[in-house]
N, C-alpha and C. Protein backbone atom coordinates (compact mmCIF):
# COMPACT_ATOMS: atom_id res chain seq x y z
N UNK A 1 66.09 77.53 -0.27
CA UNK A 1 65.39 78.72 0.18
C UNK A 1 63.92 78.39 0.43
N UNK A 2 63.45 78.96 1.26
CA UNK A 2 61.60 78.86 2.03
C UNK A 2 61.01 79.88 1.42
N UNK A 3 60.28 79.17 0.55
CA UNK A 3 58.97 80.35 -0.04
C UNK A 3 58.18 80.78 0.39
N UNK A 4 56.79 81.49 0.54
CA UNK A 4 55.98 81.80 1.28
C UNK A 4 55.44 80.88 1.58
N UNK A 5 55.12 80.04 1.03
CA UNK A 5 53.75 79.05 1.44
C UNK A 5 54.55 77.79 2.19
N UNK A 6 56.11 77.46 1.72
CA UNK A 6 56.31 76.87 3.00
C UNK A 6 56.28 77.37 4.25
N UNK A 7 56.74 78.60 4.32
CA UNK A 7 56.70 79.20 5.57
C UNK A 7 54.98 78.97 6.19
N UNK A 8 54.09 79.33 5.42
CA UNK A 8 53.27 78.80 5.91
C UNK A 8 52.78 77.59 6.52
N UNK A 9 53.25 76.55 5.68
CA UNK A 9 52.80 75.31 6.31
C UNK A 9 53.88 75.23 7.54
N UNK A 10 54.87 75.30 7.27
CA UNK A 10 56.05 74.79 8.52
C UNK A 10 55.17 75.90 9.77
N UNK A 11 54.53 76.76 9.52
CA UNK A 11 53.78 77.33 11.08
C UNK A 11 52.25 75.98 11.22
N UNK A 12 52.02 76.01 10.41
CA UNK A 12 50.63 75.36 10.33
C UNK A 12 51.11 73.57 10.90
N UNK A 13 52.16 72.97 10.21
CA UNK A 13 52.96 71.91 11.24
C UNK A 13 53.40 72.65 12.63
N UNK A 14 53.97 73.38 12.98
CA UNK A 14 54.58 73.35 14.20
C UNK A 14 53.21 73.56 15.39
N UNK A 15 51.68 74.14 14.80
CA UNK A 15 50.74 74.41 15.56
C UNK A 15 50.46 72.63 15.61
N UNK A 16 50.64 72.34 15.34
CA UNK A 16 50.50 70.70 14.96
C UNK A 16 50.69 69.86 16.88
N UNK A 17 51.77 70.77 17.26
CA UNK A 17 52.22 70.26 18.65
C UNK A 17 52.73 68.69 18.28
N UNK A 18 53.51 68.06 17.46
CA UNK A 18 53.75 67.20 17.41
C UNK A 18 54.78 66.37 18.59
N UNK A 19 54.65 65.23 19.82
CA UNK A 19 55.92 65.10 20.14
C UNK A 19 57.11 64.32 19.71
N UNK A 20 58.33 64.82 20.39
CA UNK A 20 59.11 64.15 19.08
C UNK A 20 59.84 63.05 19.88
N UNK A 21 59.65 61.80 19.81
CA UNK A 21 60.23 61.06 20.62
C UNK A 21 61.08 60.13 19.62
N UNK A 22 62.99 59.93 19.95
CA UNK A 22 63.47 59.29 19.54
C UNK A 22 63.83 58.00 20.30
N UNK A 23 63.24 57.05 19.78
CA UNK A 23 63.21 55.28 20.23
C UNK A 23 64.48 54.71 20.35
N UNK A 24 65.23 55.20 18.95
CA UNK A 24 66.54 54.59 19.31
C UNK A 24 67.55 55.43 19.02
N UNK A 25 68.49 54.86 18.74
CA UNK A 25 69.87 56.07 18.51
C UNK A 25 69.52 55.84 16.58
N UNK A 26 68.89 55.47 16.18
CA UNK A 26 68.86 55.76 14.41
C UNK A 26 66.94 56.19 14.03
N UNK A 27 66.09 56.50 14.91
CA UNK A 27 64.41 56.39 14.10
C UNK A 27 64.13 58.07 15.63
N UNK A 28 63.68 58.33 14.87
CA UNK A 28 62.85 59.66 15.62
C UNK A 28 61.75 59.70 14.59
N UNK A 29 61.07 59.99 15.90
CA UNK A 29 59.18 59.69 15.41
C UNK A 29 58.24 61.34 15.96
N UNK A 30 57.80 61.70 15.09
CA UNK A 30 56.68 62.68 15.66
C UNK A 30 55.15 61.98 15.85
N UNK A 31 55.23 62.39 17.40
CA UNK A 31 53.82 61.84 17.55
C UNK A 31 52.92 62.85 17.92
N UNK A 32 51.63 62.22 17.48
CA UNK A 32 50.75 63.23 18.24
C UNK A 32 50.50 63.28 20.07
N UNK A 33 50.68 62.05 20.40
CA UNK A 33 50.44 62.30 21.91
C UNK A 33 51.82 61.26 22.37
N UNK A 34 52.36 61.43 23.74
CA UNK A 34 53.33 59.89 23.75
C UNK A 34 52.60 58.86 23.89
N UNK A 35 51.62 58.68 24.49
CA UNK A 35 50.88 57.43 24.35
C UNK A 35 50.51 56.78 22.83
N UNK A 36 51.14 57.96 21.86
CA UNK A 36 50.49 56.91 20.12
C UNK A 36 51.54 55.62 20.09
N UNK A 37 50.80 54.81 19.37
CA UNK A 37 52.34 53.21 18.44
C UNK A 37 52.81 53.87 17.69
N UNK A 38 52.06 54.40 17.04
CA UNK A 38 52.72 55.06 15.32
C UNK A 38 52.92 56.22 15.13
N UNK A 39 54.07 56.71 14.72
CA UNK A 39 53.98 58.21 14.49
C UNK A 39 53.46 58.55 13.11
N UNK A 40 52.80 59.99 13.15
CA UNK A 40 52.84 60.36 12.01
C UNK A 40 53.93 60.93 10.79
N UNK A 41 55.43 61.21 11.28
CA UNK A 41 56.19 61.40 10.64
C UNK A 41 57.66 60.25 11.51
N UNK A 42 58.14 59.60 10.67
CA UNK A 42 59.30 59.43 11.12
C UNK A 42 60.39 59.25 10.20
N UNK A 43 61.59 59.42 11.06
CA UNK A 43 62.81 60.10 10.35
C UNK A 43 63.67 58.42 10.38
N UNK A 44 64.74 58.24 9.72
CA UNK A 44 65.89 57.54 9.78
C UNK A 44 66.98 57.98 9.60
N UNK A 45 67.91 58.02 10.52
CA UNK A 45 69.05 58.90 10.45
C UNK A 45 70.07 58.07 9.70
N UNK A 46 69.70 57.18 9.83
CA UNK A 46 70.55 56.02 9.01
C UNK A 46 70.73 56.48 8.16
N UNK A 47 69.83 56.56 7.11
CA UNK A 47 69.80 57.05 5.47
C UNK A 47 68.98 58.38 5.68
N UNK A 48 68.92 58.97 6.45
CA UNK A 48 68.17 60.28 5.54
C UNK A 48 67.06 60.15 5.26
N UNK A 49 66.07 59.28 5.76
CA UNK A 49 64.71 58.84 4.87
C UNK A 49 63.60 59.40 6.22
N UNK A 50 62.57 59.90 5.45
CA UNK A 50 61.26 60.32 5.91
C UNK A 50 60.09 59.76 6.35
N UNK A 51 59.93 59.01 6.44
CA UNK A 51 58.17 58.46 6.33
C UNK A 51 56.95 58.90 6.71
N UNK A 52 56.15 59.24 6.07
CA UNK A 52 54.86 60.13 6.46
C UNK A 52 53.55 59.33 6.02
N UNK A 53 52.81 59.35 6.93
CA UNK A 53 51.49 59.12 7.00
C UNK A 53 50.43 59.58 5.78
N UNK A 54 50.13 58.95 5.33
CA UNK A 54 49.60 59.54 4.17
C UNK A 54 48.30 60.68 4.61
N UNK A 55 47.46 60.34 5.72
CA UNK A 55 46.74 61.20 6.19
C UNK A 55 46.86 62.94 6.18
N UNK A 56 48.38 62.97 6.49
CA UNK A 56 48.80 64.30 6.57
C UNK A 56 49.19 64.97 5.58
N UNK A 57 49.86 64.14 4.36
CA UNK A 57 49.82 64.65 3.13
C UNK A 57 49.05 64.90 2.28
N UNK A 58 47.44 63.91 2.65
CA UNK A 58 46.72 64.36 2.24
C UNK A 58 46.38 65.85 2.38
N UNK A 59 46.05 65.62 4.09
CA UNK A 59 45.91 66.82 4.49
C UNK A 59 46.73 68.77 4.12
N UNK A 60 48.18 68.14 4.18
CA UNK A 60 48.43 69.49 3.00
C UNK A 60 47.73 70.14 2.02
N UNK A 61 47.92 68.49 1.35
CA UNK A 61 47.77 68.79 -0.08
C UNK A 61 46.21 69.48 -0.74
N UNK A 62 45.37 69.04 0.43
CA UNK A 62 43.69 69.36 0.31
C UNK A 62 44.09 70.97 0.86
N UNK A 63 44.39 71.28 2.32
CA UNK A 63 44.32 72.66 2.48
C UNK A 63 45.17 72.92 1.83
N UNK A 64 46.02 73.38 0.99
CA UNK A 64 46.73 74.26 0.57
C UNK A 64 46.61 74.03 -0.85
N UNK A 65 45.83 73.15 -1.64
CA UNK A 65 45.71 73.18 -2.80
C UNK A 65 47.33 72.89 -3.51
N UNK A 66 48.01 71.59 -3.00
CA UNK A 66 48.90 71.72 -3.42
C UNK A 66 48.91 70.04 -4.10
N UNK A 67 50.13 69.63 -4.80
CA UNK A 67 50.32 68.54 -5.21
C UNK A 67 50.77 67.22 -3.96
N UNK A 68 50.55 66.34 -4.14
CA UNK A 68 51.16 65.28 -3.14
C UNK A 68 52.72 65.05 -2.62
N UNK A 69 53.14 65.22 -4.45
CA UNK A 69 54.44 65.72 -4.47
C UNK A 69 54.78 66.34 -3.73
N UNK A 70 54.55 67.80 -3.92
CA UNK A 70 54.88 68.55 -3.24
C UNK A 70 54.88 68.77 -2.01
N UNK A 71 53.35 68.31 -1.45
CA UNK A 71 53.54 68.58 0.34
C UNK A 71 54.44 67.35 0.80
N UNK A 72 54.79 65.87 -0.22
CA UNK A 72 55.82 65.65 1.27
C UNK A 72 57.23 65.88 0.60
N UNK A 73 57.55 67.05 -0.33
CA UNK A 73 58.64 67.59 -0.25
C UNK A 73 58.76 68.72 0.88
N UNK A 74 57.93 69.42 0.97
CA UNK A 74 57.60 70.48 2.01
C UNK A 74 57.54 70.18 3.49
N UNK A 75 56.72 68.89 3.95
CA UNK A 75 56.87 68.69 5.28
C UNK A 75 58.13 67.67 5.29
N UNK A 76 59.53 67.01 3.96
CA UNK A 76 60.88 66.44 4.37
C UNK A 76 61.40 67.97 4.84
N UNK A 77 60.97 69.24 4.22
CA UNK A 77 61.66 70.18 4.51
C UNK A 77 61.55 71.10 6.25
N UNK A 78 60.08 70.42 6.36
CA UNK A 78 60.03 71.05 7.57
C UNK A 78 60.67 70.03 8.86
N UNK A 79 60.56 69.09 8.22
CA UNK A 79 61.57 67.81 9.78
C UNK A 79 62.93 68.47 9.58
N UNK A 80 63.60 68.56 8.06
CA UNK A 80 64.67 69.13 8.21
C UNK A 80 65.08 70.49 9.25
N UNK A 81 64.60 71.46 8.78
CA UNK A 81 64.24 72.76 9.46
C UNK A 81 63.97 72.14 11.18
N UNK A 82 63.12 71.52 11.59
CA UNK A 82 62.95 71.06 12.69
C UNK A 82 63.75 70.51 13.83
N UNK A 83 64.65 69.30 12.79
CA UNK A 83 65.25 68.60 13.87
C UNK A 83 67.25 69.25 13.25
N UNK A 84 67.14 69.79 12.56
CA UNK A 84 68.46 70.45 11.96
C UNK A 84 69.20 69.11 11.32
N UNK A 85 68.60 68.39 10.57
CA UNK A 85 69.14 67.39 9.87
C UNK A 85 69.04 67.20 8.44
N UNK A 86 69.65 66.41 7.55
CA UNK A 86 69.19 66.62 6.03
C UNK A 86 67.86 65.16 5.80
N UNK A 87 67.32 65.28 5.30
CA UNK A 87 66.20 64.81 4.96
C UNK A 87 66.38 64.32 2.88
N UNK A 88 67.02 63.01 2.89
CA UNK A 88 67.14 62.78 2.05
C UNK A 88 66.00 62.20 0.61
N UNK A 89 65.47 61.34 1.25
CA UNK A 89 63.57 60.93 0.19
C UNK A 89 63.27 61.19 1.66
N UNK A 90 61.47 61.10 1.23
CA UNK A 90 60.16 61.34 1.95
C UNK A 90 59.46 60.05 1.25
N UNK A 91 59.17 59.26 1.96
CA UNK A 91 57.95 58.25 1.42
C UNK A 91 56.71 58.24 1.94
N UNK A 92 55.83 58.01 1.09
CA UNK A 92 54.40 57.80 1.84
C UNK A 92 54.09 56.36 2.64
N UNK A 93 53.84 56.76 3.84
CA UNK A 93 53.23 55.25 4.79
C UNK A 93 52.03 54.73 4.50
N UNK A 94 51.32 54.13 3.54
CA UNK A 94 49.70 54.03 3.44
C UNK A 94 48.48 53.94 4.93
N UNK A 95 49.20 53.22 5.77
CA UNK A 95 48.33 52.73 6.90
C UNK A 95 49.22 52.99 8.03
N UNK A 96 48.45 53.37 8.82
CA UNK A 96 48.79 53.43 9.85
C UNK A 96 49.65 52.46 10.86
N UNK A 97 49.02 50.91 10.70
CA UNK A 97 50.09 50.17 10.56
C UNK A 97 51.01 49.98 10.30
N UNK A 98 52.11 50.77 9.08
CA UNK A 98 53.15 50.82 8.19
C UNK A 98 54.26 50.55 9.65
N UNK A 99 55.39 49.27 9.31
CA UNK A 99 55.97 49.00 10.28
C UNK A 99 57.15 50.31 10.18
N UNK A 100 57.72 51.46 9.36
CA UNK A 100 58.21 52.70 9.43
C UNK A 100 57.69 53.68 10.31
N UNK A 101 56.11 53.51 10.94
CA UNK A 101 55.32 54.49 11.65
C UNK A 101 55.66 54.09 12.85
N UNK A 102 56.11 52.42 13.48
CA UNK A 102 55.93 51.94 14.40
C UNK A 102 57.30 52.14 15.46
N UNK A 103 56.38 52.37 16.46
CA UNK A 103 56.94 52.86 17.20
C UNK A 103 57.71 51.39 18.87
N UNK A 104 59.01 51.05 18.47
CA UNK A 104 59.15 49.69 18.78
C UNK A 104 59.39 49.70 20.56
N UNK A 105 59.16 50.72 21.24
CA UNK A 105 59.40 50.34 22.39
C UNK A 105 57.93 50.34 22.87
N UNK A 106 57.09 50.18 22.10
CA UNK A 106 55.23 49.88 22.27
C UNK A 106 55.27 48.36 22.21
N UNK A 107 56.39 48.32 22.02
CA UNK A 107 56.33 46.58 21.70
C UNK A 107 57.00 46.27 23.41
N UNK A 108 57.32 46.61 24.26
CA UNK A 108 58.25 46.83 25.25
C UNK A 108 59.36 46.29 25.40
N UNK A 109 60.14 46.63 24.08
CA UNK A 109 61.78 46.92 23.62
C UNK A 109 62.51 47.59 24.95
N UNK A 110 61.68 49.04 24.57
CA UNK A 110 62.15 50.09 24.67
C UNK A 110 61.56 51.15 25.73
N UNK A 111 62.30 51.86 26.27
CA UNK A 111 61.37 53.09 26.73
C UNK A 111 61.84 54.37 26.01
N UNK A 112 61.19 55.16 25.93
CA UNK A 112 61.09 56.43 25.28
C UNK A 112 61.75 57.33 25.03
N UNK A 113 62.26 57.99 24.51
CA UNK A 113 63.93 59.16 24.88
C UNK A 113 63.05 60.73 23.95
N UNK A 114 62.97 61.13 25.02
CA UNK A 114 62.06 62.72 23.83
C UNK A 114 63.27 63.19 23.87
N UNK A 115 63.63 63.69 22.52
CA UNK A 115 64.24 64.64 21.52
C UNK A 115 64.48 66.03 21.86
């Protein structure tokens, strides 16, 4: 069940305009523009796994006065809610670099498939 204050943030992410481009048939990435390498959230459908930018969890966690914990339980809940999938852990990415952020058809693998 969505409490108030998720409901809040899941509006406060979706003003976010994130795009959602999936690279391959197993990694979908939210980016901020298509031109980013790294997303700030990406998914693995493989396992269910999250990866988030620590920037943005900060960022919850400062506006909303919440725990770390908690906001990237809240934004696994809002990819869930988002992409209609289960969202099994959420890990934190430290750097932006984090090869989970990376986005492999920047490497020119790949070209792009938006979601």
């Amino acid at each position: 069940m969505i409490n108030q204050i998720n409901k809040i943030i899941f509006k406060y992410l979706d003003s976010q305009n994130f795009v959602v481009i999936g690279d391959t048939d197993s990694i979908i990435h939210f980016v901020n523009s298509e031109s980013d390498e790294y997303g700030t959230i990406s998914y693995f459908k493989t396992n269910g796994s999250c990866y988030i930018y620590y920037k943005l969890i900060e960022e919850i966690s400062t506006f909303f006065s919440m725990e770390e914990s908690d906001s990237k339980k809240v934004i696994g809940s809002w990819v869930e809610n988002t992409l209609q999938i289960r969202v099994t852990n959420t890990t934190l990415a430290f750097e932006a670099g984090n090869s989970a952020l990376r986005i492999p058809y920047k490497l020119g693998s790949q070209t792009p498939c938006m979601v």
